[in-house]
N, C-alpha and C. Protein backbone atom coordinates (compact mmCIF):
# COMPACT_ATOMS: atom_id res chain seq x y z
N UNK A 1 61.74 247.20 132.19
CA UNK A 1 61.55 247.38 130.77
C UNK A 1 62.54 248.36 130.18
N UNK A 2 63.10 249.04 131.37
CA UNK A 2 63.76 250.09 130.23
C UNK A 2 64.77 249.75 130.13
N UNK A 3 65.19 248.73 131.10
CA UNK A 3 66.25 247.74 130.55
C UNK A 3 66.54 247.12 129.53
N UNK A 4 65.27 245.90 128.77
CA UNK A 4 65.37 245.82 127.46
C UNK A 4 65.42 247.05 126.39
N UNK A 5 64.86 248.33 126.84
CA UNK A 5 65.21 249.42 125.58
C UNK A 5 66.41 249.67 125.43
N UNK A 6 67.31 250.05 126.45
CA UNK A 6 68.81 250.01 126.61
C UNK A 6 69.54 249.44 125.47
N UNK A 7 69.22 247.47 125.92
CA UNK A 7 69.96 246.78 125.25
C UNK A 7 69.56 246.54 123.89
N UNK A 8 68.50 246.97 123.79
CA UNK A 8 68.05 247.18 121.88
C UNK A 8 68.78 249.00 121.52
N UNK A 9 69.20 249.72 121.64
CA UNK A 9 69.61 250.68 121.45
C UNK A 9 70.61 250.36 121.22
N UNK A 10 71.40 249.64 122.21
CA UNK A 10 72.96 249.50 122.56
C UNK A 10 73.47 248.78 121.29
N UNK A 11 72.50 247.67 120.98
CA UNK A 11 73.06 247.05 119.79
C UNK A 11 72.67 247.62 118.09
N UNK A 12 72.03 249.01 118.49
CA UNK A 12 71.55 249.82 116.82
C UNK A 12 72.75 250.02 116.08
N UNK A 13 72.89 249.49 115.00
CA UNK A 13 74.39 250.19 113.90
C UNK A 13 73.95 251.71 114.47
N UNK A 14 76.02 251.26 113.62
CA UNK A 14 75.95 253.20 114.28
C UNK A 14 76.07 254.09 112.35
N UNK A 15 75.85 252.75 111.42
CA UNK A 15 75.67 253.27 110.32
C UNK A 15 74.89 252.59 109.61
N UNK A 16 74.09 253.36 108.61
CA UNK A 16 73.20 252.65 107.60
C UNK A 16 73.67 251.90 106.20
N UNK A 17 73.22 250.93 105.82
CA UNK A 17 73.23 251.27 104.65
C UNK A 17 73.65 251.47 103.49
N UNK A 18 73.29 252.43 103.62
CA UNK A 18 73.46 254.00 102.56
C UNK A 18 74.68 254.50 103.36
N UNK A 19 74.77 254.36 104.53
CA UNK A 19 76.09 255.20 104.85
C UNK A 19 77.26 254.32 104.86
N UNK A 20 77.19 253.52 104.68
CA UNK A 20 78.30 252.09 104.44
C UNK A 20 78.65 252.74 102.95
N UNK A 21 77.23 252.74 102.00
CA UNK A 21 77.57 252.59 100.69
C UNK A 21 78.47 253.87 100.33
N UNK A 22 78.24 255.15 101.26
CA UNK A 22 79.06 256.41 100.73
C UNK A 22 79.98 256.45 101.55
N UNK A 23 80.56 255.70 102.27
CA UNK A 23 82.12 255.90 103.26
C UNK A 23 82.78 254.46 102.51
N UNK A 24 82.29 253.76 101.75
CA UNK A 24 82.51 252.93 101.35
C UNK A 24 83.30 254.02 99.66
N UNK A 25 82.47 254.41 98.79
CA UNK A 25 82.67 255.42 97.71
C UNK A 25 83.96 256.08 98.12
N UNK A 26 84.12 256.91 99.32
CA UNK A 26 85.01 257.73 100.02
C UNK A 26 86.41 256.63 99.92
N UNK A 27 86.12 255.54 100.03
CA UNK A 27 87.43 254.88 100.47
C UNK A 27 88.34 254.08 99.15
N UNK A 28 86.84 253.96 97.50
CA UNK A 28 87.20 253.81 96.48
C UNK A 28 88.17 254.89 95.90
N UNK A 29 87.75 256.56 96.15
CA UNK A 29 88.36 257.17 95.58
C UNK A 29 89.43 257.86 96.34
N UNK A 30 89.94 257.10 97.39
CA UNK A 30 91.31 257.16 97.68
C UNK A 30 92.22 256.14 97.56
N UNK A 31 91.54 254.72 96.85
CA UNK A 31 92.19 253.72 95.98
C UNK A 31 92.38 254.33 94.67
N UNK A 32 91.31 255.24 94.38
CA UNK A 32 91.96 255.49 92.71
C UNK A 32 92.98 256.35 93.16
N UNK A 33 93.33 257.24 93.83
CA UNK A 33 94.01 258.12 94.40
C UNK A 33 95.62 257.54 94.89
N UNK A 34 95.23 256.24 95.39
CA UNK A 34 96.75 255.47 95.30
C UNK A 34 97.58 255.52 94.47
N UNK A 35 96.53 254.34 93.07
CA UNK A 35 96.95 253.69 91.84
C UNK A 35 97.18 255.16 90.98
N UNK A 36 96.63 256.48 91.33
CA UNK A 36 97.19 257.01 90.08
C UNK A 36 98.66 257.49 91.13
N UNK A 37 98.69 257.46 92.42
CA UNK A 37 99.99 258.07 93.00
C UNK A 37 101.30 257.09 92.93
N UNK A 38 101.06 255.69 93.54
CA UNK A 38 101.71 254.84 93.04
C UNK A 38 102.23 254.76 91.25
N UNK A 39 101.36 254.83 90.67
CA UNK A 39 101.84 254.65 89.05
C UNK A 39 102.91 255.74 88.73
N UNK A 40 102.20 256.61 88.73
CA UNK A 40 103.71 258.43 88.37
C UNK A 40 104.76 258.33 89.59
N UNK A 41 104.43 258.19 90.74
CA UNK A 41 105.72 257.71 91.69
C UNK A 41 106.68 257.01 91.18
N UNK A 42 106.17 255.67 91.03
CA UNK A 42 107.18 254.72 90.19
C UNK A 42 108.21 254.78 89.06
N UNK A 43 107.71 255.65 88.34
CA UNK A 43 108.22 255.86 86.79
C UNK A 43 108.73 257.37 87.26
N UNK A 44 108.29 258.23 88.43
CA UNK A 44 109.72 259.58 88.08
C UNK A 44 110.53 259.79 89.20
N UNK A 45 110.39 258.57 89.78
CA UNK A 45 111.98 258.17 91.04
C UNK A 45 112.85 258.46 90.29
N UNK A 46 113.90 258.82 90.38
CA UNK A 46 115.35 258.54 90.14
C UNK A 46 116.34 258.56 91.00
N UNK A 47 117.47 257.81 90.44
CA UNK A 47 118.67 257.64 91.18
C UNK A 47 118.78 255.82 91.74
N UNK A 48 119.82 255.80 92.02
CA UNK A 48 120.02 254.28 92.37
C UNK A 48 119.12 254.26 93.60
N UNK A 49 119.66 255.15 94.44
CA UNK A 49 119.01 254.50 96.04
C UNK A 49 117.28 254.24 95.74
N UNK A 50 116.53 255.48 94.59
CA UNK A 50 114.99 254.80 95.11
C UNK A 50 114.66 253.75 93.53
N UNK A 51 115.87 253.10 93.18
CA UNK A 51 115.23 251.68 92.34
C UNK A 51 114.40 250.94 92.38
N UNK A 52 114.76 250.41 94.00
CA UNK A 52 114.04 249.44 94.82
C UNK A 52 112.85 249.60 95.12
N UNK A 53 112.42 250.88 95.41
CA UNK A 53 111.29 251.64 95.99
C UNK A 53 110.42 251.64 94.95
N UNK A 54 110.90 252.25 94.10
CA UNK A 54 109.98 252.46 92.13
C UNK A 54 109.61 251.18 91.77
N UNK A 55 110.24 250.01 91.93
CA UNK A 55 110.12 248.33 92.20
C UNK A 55 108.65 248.25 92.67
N UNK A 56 108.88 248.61 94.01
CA UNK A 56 107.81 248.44 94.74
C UNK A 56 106.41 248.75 94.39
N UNK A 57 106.75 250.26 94.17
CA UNK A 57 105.30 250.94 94.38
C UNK A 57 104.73 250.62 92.41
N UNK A 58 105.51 250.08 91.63
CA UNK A 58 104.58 249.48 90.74
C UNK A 58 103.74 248.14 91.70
N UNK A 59 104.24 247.58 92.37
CA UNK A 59 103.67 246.34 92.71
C UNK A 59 102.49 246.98 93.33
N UNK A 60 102.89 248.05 94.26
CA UNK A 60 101.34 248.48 94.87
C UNK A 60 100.82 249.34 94.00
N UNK A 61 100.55 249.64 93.02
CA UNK A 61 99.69 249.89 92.03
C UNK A 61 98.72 248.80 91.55
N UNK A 62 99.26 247.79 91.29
CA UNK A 62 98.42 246.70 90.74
C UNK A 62 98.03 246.27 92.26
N UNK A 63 98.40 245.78 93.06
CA UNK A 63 97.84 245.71 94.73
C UNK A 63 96.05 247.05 94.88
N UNK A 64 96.85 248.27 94.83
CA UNK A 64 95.41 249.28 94.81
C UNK A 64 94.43 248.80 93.98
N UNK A 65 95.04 248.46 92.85
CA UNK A 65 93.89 248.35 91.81
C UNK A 65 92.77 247.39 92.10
N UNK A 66 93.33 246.19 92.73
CA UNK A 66 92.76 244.81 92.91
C UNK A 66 91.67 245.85 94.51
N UNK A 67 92.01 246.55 94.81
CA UNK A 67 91.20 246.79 96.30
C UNK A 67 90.50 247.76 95.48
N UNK A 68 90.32 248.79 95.15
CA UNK A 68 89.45 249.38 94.09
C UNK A 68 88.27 248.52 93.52
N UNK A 69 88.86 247.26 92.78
CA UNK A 69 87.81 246.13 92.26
C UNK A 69 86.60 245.76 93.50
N UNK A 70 87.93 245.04 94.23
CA UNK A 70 86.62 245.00 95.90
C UNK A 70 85.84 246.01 96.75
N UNK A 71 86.57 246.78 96.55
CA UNK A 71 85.65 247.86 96.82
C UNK A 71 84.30 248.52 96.35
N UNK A 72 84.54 248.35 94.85
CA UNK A 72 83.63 248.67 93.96
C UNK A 72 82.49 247.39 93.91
N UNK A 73 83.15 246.41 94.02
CA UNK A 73 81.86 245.00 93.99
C UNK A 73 81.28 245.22 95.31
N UNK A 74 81.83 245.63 96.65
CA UNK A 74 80.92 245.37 97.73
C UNK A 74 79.87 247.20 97.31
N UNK A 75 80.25 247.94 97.19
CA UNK A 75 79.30 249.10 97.04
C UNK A 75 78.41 248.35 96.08
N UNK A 76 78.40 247.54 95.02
CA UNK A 76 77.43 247.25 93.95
C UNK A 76 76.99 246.31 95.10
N UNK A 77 77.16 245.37 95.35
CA UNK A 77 76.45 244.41 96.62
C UNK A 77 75.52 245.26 97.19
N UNK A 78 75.86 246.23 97.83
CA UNK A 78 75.15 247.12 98.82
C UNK A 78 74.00 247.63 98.19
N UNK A 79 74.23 247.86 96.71
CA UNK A 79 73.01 248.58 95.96
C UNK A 79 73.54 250.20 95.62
N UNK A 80 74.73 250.73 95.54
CA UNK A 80 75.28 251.44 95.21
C UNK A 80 75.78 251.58 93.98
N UNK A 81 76.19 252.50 93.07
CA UNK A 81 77.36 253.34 92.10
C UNK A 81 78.58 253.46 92.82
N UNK A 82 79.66 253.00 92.29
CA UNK A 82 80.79 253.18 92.87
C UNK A 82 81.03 254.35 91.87
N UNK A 83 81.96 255.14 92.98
CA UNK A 83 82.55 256.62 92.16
C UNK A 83 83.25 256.43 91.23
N UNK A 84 83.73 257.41 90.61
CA UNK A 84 84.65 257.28 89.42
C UNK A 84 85.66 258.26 89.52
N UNK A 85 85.73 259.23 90.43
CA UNK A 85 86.46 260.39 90.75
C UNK A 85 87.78 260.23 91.77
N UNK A 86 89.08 260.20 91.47
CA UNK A 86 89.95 260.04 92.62
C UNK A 86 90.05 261.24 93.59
N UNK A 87 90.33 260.88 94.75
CA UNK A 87 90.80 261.92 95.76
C UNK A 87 92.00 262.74 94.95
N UNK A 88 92.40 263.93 95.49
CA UNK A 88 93.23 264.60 94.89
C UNK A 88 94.68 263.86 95.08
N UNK A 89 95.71 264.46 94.06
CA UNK A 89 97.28 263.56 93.55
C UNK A 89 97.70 264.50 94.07
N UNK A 90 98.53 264.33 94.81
CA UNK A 90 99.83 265.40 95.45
C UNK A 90 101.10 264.68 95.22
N UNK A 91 101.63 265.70 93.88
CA UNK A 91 103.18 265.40 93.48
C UNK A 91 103.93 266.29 93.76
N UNK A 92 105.31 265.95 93.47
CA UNK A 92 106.85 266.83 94.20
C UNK A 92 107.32 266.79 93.28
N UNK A 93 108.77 267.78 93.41
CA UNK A 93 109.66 266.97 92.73
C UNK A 93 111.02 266.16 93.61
N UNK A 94 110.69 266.25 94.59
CA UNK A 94 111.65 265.58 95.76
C UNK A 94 110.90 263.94 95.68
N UNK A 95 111.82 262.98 95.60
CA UNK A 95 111.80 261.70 95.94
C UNK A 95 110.56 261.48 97.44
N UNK A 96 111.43 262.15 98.50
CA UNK A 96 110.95 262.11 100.07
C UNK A 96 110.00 262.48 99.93
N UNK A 97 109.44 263.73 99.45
CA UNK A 97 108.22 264.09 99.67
C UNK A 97 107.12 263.23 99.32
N UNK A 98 107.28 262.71 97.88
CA UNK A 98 106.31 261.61 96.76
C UNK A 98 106.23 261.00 98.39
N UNK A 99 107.08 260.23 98.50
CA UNK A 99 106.73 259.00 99.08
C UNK A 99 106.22 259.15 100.98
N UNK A 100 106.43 260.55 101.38
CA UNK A 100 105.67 260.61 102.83
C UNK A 100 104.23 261.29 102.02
N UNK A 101 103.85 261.46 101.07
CA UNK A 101 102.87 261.89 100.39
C UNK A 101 101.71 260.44 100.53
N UNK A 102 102.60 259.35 100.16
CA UNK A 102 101.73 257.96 100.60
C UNK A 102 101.88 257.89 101.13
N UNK A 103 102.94 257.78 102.33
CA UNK A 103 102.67 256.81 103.52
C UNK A 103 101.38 258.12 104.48
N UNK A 104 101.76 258.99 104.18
CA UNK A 104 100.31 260.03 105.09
C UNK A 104 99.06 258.92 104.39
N UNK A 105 98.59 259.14 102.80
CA UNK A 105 97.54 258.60 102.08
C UNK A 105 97.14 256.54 102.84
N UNK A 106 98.73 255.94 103.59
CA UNK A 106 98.37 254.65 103.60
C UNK A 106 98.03 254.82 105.60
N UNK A 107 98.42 255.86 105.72
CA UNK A 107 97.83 256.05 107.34
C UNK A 107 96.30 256.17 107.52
N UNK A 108 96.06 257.37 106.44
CA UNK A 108 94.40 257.42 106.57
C UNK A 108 93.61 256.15 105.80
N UNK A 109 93.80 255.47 104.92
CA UNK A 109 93.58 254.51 104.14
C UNK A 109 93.37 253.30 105.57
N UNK A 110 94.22 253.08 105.99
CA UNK A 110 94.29 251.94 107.18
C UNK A 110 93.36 252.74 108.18
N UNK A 111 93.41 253.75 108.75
CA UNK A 111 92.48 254.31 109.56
C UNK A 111 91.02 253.99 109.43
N UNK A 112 90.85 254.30 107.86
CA UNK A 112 89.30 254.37 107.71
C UNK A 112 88.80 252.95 107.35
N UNK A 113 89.94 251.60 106.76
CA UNK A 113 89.16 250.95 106.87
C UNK A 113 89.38 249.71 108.12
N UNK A 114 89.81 250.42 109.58
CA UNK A 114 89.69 249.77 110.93
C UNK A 114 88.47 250.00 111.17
N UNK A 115 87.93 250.93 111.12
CA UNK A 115 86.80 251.92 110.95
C UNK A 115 85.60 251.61 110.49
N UNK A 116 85.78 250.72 109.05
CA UNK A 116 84.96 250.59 108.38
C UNK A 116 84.94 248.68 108.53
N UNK A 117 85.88 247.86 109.12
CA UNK A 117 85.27 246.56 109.60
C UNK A 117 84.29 246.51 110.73
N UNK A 118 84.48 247.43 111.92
CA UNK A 118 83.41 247.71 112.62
C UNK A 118 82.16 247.72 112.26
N UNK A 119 82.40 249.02 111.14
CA UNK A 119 80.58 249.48 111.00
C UNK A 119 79.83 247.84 110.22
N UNK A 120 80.76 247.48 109.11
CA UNK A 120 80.40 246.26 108.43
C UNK A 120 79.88 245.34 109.08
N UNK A 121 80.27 245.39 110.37
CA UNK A 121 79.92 244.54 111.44
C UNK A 121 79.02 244.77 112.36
N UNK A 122 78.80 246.10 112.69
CA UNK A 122 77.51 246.62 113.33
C UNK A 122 76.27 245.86 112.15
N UNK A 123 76.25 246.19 111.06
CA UNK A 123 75.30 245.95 110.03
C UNK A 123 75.39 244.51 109.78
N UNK A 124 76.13 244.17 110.38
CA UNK A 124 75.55 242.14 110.09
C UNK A 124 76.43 241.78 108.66
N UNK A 125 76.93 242.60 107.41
CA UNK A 125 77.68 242.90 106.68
C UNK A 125 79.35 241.76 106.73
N UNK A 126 79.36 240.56 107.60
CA UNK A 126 80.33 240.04 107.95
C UNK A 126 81.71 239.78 107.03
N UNK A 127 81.08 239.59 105.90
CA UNK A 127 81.85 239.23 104.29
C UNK A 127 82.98 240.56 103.90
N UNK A 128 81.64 241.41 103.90
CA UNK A 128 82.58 242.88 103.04
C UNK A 128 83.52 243.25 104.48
N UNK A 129 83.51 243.01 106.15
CA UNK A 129 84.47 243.14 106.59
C UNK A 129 86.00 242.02 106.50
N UNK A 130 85.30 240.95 106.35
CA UNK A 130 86.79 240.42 105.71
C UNK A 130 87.30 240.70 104.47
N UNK A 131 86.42 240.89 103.38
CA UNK A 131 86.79 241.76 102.43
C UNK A 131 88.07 242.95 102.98
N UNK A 132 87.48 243.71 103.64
CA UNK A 132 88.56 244.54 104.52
C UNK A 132 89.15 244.43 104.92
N UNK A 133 89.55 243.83 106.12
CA UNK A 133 90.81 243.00 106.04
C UNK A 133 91.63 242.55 106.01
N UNK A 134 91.25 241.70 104.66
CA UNK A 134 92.16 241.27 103.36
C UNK A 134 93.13 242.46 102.81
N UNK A 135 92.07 243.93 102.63
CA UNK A 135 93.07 244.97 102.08
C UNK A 135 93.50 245.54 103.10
N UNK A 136 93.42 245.59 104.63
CA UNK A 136 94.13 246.14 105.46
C UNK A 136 95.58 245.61 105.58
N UNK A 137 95.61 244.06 105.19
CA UNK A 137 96.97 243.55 105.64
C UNK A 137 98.41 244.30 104.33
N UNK A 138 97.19 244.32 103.23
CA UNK A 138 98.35 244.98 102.06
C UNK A 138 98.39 246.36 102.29
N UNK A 139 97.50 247.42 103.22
CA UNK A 139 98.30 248.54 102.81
C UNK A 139 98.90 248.74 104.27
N UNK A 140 98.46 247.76 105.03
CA UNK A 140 99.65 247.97 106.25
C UNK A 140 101.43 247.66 105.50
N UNK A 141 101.03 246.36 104.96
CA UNK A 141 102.65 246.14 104.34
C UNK A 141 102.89 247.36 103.18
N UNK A 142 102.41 247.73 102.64
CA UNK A 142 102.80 249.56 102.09
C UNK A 142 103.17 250.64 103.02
N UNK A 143 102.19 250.70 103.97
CA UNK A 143 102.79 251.59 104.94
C UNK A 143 104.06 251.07 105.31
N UNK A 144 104.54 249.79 105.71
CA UNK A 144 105.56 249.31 106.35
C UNK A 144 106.90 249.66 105.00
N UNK A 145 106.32 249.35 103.78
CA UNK A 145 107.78 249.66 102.60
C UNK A 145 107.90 251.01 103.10
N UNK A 146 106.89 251.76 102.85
CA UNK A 146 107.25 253.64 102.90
C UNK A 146 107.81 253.84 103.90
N UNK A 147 107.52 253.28 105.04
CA UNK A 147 108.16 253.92 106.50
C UNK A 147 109.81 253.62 106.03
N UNK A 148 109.96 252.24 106.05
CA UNK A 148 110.84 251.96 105.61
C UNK A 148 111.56 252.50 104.94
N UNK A 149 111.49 253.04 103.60
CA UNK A 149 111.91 253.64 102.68
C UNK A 149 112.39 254.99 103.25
N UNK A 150 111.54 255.64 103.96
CA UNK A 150 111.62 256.51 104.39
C UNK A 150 112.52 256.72 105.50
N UNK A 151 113.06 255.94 106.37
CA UNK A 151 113.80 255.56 107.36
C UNK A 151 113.38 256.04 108.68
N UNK A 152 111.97 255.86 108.90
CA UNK A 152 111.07 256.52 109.88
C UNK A 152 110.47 254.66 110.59
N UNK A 153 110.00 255.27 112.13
CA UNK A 153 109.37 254.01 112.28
C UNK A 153 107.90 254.28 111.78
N UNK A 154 107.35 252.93 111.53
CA UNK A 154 106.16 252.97 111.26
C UNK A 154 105.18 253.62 112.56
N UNK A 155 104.32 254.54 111.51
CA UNK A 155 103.44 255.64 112.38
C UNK A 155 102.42 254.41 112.82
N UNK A 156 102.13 254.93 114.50
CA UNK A 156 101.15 254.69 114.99
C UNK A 156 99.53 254.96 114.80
N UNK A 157 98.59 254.51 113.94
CA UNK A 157 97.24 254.98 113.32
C UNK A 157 96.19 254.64 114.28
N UNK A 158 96.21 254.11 115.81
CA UNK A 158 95.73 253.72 115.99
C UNK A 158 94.35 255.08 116.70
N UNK A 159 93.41 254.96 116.56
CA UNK A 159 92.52 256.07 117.06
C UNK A 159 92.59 257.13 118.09
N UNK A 160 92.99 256.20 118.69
CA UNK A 160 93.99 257.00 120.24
C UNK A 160 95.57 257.24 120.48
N UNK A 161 96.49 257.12 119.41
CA UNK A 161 97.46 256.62 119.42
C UNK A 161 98.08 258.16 118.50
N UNK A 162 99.34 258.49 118.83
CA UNK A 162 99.96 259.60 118.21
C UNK A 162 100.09 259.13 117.11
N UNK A 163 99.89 259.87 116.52
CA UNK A 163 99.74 259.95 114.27
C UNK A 163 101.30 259.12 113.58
N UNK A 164 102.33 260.01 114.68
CA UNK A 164 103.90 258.96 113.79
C UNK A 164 104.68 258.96 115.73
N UNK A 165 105.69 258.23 115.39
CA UNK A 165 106.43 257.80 116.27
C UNK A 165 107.86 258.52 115.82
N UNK A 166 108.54 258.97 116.33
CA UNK A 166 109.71 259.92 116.24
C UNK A 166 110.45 258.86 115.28
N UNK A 167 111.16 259.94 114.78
CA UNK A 167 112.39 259.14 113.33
C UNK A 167 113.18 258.50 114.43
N UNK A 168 113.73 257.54 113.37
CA UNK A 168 114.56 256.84 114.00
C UNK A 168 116.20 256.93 114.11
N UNK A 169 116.42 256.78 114.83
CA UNK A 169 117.50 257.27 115.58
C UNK A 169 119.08 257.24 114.32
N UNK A 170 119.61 257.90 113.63
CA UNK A 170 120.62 257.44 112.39
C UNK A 170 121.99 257.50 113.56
N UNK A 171 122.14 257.16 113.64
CA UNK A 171 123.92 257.19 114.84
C UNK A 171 124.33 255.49 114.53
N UNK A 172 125.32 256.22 113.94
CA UNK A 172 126.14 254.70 113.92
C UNK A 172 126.71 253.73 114.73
């Protein structure tokens, strides 16, 4: 018998709920936290070389925004208030900095929601993890512009895995 208790334990979420609905909140207001970093990024680049880049990160502004929306519909699904408060904006006035300013913001962003298809999935929740996803594949390809941009390889996020992978090598 204490065998079957085991395997009913073994399979208990390891979150509720309610705790979906507030790590869920947590992960809206580091989408608003994008879209307002992405938006002022974009518009006070200068110089030729980050054109391309200012290009971009309007596109992932409207990209955040659309994951913000989903985000906010699965917390209302859940029976939640989605927040209204962004995580804090960290601006420069260096180009480099703005932009390792996101790619740090698209490391933890991808972190938490590898994180958060699990729990969706502990909870039977199957939908709102493809919901997830869906926005993991766009801010992996953000992380991938910034690294890029940045001329770094793309950091390793994986749980066990070192945080960045050494710059990449400039020798001609």
């Amino acid at each position: 018998m204490a065998t079957n208790h085991l395997a009913v334990a073994a399979h208990k979420p390891t979150v509720t709920r309610e705790d979906l609905v507030d790590l869920l909140n947590d992960d809206l207001a580091g989408e608003y936290q994008a879209i307002i970093s992405y938006v002022v990024y974009s518009q006070v680049l200068k110089g030729a070389q980050n054109m391309n880049i200012a290009a971009e990160l309007e596109i992932h502004a409207g990209e955040e925004l659309k994951h913000a929306l989903i985000i906010a519909a699965q917390i209302d699904y859940l029976g939640g208030m989605p927040k209204v408060a962004p995580k804090p904006v960290r601006t420069s006035e260096k180009a480099e900095e703005m932009l390792r300013f996101d790619l740090e913001n698209e490391n933890e962003t991808i972190r938490n929601y590898r994180q958060r298809v699990g729990q969706c999935e502990a909870l039977g929740e199957y939908a709102i993890a493809e919901h997830i996803r869906d926005i993991l594949v766009q801010e992996q390809d953000h992380q991938i512009a910034l690294a890029t941009a940045l001329g770094v390889d793309v950091p390793n996020v994986t749980e066990n895995g070192p945080e960045q992978r050494p710059e990449r090598n400039s020798r001609s």
